[in-house]
Protein backbone atom coordinates (compact mmCIF):
# COMPACT_ATOMS: atom_id res chain seq x y z
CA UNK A 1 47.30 -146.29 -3.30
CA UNK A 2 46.45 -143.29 -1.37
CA UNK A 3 49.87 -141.60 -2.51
CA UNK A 4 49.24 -142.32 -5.80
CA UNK A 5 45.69 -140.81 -5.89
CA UNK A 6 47.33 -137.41 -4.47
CA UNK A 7 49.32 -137.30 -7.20
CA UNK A 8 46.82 -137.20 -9.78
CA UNK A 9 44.62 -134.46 -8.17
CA UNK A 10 48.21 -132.29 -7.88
CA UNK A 11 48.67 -132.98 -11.96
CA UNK A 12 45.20 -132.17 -12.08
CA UNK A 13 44.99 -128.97 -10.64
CA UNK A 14 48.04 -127.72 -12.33
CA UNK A 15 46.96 -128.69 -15.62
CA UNK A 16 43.51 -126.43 -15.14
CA UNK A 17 46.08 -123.85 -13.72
CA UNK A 18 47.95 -123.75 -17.09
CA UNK A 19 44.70 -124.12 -19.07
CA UNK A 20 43.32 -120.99 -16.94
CA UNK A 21 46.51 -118.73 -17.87
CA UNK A 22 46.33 -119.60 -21.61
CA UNK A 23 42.74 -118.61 -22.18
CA UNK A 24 43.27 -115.08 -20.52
CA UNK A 25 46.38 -114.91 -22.83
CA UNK A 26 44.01 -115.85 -25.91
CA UNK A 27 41.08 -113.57 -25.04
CA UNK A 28 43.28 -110.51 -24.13
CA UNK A 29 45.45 -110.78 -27.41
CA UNK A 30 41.67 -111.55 -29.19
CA UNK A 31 40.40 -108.54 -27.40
CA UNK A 32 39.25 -105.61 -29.90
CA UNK A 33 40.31 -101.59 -29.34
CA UNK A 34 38.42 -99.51 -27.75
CA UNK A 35 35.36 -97.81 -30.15
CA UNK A 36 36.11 -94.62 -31.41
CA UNK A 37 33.49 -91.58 -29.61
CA UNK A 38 32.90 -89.24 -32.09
CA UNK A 39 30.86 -87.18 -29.00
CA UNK A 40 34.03 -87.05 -26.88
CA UNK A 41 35.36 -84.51 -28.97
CA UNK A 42 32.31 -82.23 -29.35
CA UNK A 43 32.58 -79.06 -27.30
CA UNK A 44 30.11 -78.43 -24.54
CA UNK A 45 27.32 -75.87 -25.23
CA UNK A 46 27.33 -73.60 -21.93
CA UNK A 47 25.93 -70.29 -20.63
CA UNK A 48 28.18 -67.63 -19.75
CA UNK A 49 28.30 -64.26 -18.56
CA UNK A 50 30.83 -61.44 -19.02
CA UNK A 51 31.60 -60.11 -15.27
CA UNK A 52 31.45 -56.47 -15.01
CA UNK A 53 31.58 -54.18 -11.78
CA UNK A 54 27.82 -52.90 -10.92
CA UNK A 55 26.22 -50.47 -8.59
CA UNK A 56 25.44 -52.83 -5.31
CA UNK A 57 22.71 -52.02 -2.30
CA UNK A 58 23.97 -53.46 0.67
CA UNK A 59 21.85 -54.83 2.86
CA UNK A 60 21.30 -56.17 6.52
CA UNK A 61 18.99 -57.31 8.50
CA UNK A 62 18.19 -57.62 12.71
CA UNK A 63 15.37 -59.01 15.07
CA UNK A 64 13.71 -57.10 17.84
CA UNK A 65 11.33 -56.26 19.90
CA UNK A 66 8.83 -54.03 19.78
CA UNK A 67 8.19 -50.67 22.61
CA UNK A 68 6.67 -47.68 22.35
CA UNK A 69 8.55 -44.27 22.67
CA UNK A 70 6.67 -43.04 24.96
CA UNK A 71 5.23 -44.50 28.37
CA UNK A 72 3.68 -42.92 31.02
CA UNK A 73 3.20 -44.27 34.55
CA UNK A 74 0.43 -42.28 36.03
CA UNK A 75 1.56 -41.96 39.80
CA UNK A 76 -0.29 -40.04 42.69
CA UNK A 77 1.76 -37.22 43.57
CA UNK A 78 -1.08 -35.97 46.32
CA UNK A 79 -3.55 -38.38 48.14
CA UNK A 80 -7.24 -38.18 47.75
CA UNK A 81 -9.97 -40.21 46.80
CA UNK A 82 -10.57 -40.60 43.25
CA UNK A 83 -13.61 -38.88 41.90
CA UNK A 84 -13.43 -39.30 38.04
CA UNK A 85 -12.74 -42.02 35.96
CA UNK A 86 -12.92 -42.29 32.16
CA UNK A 87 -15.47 -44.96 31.45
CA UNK A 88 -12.95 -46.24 29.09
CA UNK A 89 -9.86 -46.30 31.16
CA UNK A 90 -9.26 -49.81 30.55
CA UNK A 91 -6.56 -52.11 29.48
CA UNK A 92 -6.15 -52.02 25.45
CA UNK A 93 -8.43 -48.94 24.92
CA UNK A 94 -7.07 -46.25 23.08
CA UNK A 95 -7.50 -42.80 23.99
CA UNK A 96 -6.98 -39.16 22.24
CA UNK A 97 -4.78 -36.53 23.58
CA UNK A 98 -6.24 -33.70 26.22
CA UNK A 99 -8.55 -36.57 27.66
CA UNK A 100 -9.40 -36.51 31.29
CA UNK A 101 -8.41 -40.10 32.37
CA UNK A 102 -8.74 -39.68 36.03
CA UNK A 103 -9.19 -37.24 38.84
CA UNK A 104 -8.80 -36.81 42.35
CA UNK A 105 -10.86 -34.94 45.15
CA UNK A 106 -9.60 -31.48 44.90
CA UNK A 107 -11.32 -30.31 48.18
CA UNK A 108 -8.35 -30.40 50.60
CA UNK A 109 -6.24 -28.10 48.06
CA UNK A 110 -8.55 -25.67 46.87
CA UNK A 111 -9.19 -24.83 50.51
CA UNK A 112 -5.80 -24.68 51.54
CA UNK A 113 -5.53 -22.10 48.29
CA UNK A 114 -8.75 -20.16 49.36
CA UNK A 115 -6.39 -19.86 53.01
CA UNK A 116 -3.45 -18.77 51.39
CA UNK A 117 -5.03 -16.09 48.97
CA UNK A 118 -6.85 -14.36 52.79
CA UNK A 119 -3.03 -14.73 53.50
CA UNK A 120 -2.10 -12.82 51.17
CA UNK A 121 -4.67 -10.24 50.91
CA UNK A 122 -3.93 -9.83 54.83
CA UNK A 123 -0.33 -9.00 53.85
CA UNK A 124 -1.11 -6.60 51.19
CA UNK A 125 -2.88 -4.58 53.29
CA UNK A 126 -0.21 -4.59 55.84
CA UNK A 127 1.98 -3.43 53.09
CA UNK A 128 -0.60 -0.54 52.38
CA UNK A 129 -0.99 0.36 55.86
CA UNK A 130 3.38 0.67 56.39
CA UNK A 131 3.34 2.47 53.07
CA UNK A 132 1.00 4.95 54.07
CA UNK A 133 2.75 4.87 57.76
CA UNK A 134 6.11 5.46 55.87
CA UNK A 135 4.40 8.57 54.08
CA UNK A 136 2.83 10.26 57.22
CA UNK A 137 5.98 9.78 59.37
CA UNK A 138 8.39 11.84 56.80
CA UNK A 139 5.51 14.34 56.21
CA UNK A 140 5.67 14.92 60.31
CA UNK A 141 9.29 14.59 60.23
CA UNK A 142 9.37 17.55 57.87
CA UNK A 143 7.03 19.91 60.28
CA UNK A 144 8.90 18.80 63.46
CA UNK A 145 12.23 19.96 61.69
CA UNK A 146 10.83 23.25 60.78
CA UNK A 147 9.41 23.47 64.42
CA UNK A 148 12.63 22.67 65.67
CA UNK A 149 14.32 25.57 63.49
CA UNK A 150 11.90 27.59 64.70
CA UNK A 151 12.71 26.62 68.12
CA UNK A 152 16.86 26.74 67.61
CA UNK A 153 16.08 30.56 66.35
CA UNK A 154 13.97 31.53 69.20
CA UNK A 155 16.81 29.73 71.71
CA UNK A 156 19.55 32.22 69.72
CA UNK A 157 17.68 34.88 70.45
CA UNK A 158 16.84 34.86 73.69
CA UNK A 159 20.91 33.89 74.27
CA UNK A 160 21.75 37.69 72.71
CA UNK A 161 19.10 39.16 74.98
CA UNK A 162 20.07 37.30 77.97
CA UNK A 163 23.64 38.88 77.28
CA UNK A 164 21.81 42.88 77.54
CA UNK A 165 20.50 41.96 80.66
CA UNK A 166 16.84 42.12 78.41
CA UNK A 167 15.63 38.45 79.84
CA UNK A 168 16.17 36.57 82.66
CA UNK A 169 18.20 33.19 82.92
CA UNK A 170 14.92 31.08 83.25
CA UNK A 171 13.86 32.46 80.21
CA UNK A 172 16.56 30.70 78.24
CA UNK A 173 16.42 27.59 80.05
CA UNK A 174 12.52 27.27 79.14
CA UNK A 175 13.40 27.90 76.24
CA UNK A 176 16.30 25.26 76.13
CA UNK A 177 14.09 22.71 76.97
CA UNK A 178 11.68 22.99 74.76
CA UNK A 179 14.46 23.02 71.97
CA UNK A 180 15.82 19.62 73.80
CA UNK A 181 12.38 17.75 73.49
CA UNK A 182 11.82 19.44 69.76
CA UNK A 183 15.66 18.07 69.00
CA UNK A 184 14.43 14.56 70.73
CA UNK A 185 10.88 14.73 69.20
CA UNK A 186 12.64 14.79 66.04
CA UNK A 187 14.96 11.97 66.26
CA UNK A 188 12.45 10.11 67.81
CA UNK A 189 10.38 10.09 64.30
CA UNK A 190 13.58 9.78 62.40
CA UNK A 191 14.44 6.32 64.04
CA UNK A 192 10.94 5.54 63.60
CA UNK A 193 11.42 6.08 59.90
CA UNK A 194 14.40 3.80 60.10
CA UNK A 195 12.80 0.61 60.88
CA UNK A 196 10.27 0.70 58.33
CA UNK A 197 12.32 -0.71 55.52
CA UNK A 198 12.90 -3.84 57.72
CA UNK A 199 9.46 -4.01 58.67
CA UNK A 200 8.86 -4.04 54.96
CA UNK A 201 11.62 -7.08 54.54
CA UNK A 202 9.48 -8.86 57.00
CA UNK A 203 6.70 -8.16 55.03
CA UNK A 204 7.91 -9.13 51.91
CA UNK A 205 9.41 -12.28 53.18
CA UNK A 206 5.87 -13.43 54.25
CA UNK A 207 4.28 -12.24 50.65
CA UNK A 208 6.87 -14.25 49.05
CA UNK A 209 6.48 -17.73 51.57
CA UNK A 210 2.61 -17.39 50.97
CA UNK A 211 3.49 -17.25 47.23
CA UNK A 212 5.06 -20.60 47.50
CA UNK A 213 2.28 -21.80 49.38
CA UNK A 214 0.36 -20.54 46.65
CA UNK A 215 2.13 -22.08 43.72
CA UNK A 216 2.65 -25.29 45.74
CA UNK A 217 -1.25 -25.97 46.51
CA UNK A 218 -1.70 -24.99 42.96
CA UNK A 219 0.41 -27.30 41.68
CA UNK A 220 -1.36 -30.03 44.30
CA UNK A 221 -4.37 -29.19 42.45
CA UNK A 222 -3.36 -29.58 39.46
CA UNK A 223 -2.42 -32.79 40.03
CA UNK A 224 -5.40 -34.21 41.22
CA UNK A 225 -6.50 -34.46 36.80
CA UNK A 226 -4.31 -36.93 35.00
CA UNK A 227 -5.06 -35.60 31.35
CA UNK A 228 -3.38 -37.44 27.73
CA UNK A 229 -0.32 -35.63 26.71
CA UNK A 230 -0.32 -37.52 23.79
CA UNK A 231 -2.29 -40.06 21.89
CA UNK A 232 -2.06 -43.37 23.88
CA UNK A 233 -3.43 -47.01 24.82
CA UNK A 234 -3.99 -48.03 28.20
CA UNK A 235 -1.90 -50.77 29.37
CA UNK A 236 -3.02 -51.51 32.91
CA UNK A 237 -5.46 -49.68 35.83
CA UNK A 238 -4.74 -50.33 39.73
CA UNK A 239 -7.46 -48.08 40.76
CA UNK A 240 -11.09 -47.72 40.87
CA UNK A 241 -13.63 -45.19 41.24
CA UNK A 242 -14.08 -43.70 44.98
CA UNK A 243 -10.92 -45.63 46.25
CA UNK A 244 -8.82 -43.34 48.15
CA UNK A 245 -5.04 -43.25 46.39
CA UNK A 246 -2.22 -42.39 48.42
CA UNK A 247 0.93 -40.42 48.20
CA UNK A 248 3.08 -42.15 45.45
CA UNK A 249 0.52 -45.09 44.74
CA UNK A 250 0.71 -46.35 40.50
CA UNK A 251 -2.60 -45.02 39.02
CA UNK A 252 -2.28 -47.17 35.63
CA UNK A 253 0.00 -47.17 33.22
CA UNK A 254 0.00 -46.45 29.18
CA UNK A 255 1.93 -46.21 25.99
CA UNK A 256 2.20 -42.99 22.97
CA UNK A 257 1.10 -44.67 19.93
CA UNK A 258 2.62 -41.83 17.80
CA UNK A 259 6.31 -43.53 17.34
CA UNK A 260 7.52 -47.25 18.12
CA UNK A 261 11.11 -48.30 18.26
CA UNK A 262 12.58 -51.41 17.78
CA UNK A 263 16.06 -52.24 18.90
CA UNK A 264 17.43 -54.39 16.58
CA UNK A 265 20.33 -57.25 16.52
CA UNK A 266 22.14 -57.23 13.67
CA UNK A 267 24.87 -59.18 12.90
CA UNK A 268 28.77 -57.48 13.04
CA UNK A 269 29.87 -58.35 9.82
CA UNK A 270 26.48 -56.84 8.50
CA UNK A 271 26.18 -53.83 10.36
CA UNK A 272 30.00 -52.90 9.76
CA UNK A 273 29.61 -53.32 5.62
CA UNK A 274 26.47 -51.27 6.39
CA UNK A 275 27.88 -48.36 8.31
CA UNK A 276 31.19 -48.19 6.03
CA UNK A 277 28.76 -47.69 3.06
CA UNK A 278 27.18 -44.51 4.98
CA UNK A 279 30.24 -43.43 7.04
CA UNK A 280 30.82 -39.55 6.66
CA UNK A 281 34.79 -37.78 5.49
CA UNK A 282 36.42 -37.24 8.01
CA UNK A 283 38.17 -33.96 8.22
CA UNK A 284 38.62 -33.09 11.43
CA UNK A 285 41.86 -33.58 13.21
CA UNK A 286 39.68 -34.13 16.84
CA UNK A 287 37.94 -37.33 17.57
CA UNK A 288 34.09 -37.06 16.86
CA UNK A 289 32.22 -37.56 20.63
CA UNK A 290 28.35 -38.41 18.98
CA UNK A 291 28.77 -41.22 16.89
CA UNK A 292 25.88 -39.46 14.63
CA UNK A 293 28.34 -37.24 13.50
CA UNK A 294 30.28 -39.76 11.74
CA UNK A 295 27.38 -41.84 9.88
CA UNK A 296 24.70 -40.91 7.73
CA UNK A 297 21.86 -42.56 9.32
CA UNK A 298 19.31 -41.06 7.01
CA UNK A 299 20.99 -42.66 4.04
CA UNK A 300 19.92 -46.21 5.45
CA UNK A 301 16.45 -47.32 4.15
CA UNK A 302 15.41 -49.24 7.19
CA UNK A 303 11.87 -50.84 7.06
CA UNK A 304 9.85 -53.45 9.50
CA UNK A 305 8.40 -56.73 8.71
CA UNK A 306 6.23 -58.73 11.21
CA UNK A 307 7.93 -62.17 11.81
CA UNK A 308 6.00 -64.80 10.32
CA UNK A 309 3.83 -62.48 7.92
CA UNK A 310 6.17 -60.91 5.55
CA UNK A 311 3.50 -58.77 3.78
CA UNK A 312 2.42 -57.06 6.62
CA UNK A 313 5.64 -53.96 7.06
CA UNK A 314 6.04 -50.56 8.03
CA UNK A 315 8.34 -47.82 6.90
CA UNK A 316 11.44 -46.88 9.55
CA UNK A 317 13.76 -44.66 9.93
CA UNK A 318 17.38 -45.41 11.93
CA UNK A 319 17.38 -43.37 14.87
CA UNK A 320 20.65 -44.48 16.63
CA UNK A 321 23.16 -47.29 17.05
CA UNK A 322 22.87 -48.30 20.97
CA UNK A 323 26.48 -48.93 23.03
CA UNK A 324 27.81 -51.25 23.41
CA UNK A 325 26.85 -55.33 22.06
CA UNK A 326 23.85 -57.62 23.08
CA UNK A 327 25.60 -59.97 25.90
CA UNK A 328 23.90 -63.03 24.25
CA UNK A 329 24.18 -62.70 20.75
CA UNK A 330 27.17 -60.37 20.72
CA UNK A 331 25.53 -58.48 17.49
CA UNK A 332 25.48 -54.52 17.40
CA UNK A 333 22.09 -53.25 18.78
CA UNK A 334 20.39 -50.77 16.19
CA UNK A 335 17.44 -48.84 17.10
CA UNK A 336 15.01 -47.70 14.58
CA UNK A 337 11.60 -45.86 14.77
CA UNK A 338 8.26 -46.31 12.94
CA UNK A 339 6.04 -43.25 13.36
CA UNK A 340 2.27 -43.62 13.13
CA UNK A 341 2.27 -47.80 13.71
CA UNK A 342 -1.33 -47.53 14.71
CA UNK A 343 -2.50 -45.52 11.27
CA UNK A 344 -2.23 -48.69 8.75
CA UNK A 345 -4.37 -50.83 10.81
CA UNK A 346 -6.70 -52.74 8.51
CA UNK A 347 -7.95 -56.35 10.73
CA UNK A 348 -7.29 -59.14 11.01
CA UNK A 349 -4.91 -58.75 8.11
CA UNK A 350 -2.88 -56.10 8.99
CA UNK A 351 -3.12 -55.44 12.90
CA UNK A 352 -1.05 -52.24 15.01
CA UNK A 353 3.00 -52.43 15.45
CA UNK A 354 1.96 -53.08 19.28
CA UNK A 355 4.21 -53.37 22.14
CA UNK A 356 6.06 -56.78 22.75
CA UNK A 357 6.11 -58.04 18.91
CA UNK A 358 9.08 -60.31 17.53
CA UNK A 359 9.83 -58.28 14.15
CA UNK A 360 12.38 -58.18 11.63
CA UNK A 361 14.05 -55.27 10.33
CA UNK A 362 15.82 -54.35 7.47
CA UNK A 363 18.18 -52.30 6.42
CA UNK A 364 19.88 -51.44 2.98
CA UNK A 365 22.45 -48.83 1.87
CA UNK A 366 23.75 -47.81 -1.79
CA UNK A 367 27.54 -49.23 -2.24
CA UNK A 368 29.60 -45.97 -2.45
CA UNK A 369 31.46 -47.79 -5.14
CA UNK A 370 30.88 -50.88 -7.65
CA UNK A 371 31.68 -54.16 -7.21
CA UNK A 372 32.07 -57.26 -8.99
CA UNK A 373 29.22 -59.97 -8.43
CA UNK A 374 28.27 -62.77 -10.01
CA UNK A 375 25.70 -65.80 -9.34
CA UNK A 376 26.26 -68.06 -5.79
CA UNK A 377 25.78 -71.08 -7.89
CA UNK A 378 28.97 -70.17 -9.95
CA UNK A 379 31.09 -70.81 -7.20
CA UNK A 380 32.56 -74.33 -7.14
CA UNK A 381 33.99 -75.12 -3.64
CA UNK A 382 36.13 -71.57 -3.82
CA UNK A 383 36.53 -71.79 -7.60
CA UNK A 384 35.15 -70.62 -11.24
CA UNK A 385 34.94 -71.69 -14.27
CA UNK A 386 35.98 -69.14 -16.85
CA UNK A 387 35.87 -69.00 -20.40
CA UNK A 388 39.78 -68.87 -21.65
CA UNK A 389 41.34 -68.51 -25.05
CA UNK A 390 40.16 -70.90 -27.69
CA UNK A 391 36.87 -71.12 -25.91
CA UNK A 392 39.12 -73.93 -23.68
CA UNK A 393 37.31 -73.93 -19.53
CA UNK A 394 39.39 -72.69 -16.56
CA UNK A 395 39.30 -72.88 -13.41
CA UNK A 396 39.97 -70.10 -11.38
CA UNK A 397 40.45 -69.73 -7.39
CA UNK A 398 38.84 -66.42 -6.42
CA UNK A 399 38.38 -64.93 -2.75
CA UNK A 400 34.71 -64.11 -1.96
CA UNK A 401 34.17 -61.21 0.15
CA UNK A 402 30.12 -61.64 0.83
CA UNK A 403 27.04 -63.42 -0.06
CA UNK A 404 24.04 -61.32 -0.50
CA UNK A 405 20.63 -62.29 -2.20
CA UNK A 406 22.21 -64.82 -4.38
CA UNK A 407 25.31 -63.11 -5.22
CA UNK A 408 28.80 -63.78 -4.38
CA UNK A 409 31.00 -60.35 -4.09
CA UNK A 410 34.17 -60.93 -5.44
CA UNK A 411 37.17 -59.50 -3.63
CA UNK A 412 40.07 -61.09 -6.03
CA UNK A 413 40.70 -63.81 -8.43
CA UNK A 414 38.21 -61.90 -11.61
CA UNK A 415 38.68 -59.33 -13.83
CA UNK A 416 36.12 -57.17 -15.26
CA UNK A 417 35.57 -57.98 -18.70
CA UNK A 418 35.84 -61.80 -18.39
CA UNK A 419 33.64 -64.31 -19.12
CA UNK A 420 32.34 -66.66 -16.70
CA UNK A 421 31.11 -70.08 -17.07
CA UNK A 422 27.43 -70.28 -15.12
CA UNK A 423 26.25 -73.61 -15.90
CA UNK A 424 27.75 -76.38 -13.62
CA UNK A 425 29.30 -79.61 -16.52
CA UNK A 426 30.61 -82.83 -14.60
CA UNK A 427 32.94 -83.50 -15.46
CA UNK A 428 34.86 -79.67 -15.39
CA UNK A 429 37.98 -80.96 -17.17
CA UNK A 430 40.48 -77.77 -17.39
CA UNK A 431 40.89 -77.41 -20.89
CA UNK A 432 37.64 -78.77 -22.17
CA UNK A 433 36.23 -77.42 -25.63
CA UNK A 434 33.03 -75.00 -25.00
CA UNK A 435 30.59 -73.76 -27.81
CA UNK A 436 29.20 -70.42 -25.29
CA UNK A 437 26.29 -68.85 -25.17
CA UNK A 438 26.19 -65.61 -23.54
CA UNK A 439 22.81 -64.52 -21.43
CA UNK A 440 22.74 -61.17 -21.50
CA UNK A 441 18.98 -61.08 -19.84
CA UNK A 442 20.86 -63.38 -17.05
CA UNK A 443 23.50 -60.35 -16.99
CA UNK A 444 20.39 -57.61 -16.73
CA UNK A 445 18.76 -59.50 -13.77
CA UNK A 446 21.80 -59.76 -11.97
CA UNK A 447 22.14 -56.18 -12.14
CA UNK A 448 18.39 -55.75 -10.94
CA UNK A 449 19.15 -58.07 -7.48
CA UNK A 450 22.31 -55.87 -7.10
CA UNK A 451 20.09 -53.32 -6.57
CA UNK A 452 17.50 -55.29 -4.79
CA UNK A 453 15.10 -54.91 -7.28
CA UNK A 454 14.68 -58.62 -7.95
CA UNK A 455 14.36 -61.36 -5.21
């Protein structure tokens, strides 16, 4: 019975089985075509382009911070007590140039040049007195030499008379003597006249070491007054009225606010297709040893922008590339100056380029040549669409050389002249009809962000 009951469910299932296969059969043979779409074979309306080479601003950009060009730390080269301070010698204060900031007690110096000027005086009138020695001694040398000839004659004389018997011998050796001591008299002044000039060495040597005294305490003197050199702000004070400062002790320290600089890290690839674009002929056969002589620096237009407030900015100029590459970021290090960054102050909305701000800077440079650009948003994964013969869509491969401000730089893979496909249809069937529509105010504002005009 059981047997026989598991043969019916086995004819069972295989009769649904066959029942199952015939009704797919039925309904697929049943089974109507496909509608006809009358839309599948409309062409596409899209926007396109025609890609032309155009004059291009390349640009860059870098983060920095903020110093001044100038910073003096006030130091005391002499020790005294201070006896001046400006009441406004304080941190953040700014102060003009030719101010007296702070002075010392010039007591100890302007005696020891009160000392040195008696010195000298002392020695000029040794000088006077071995001048006027120098002149009496030759004027007596001169009258002992005519005494002497005087006494030489009278000598010769008394020799011929001595020889006629017409004197005795003791006159001539009177006589002989008092030649001898006229002779030594003589020589006697003549050395004396020799030693002078050495005497006046001596003298001269001490005029000129009490010189140095005098242009040393001087110089001590004059730096007992710290005056401005320039415009600046006061950064720090370590020293307060009546407190003695010794040798070499920090006074305060301060900052020019007539330039700021601002070292910027730019990336390579930006800072290379930035230097190429202002890199000078060169047509010398010797390599060039300042690397100023082989860039244009004033052909970049460099400006700074406070980070986080891009309104607030301030004309620059590109002063130098520094060596070598920042050991973190490994970018090139350019250093640009702002002159005046205290002049457009206007608070709280625009405050000073001060020391120690995060800015951006940025840099741009006319394209010696033209290039081909078109929109970012026309690239498709490293490909175009282009508008081919028939109005039919392409797709092109084409090698991008940079992106800049929304446009793609083409290296290769466009032709000027073509017409490219901006809007972005899904599907993008290659060979797909397309009614175009060219935008030639599209083509005008690309042209306007080549040149940076539009944003």
């Amino acid at each position: 019975m059981a047997l026989r009951q598991l043969g019916n469910r086995k004819a069972l299932a295989l009769v649904g089985l066959i029942g199952g296969v015939l009704l797919i059969a039925l309904l697929v043979f049943l089974r109507e075509g496909p509608a006809h779409n009358e839309t599948s074979s409309q062409p596409l309306h899209l926007t396109v382009i025609e890609v032309q080479p155009m004059p291009f601003k390349l640009t860059a950009r870098g983060f920095g911070i903020t110093r001044p060009v100038q910073t003096w730390q006030a130091v005391a080269n002499v020790a005294g007590r201070v006896v001046h301070r400006h009441p406004e010698l304080n941190s953040g204060t700014l102060l003009p140039a030719g101010t007296l900031l702070l002075a010392l007690d010039p007591g100890r110096y302007q005696l020891a040049i009160a000392e040195t000027e008696a010195e000298l005086a002392s020695l000029a009138a040794e000088q006077a007195k071995l001048a006027a020695e120098a002149q009496n001694t030759r004027h007596l040398i001169q009258l002992e030499r005519e005494r002497l000839a005087l006494s030489e004659g009278e000598l010769s004389r008394i020799e011929r008379l001595l020889k006629t018997g017409a004197v005795s011998r003791s006159r001539l050796d009177e006589q002989l003597r008092a030649t001898l001591s006229q002779r030594q008299l003589v020589q006697s002044l003549d050395n004396q006249l020799s030693l002078l000039p050495s005497r006046q060495q001596y003298l001269d040597a001490q005029i000129q070491r009490a010189n140095t005294r005098m242009e040393q305490g001087q110089q001590d003197l004059q730096d007992t007054r710290f005056i401005a050199p320039y415009d600046l702000r006061v950064r720090a004070v370590e020293v307060e009225e009546h407190q003695y400062a010794g040798l070499g002790q920090p006074l305060f320290l301060a900052d020019g606010i007539e330039q700021a600089e601002i070292e910027a890290q730019v990336p390579l690839t930006m800072l290379r297709r930035l230097m190429s674009a202002v890199s000078k002929p060169d047509n010398s056969q010797e390599p060039a040893l300042d690397i100023t002589e082989k860039f244009e620096f004033l052909a970049i237009q460099s400006e700074v922008q406070l980070t986080g407030f891009p309104a607030v900015r301030w004309p620059a100029t590109v002063s130098r590339v520094a060596s070598g590459l920042d050991p973190g970021t490994r970018s090139g290090r350019v250093v640009v100056t702002v002159d005046q960054p205290y002049s457009l102050v206007q608070l709280p909305e625009r405050p000073a380029l001060q020391r120690d701000m995060h800015v951006q800077v940025n840099f741009a440079a006319d394209s010696p040549t033209s290039m081909l650009a078109v929109p970012s948003s026309a690239l498709h994964q490293g490909e175009v669409y282009i508008l081919g013969e028939d109005n039919l869509l392409q797709r092109r491969p084409v090698e991008v050389a940079f992106e800049q401000n929304g446009l793609a730089v083409i290296e290769s893979g466009l032709a000027a002249g073509e017409l490219l496909i901006t809007d972005d249809p899904v599907p993008a069937i290659t060979g797909m009809k397309v009614e175009p529509h060219r935008n030639e105010d599209l083509e005008k504002h690309l042209q306007r962000r080549a040149l940076g005009i539009a944003q």
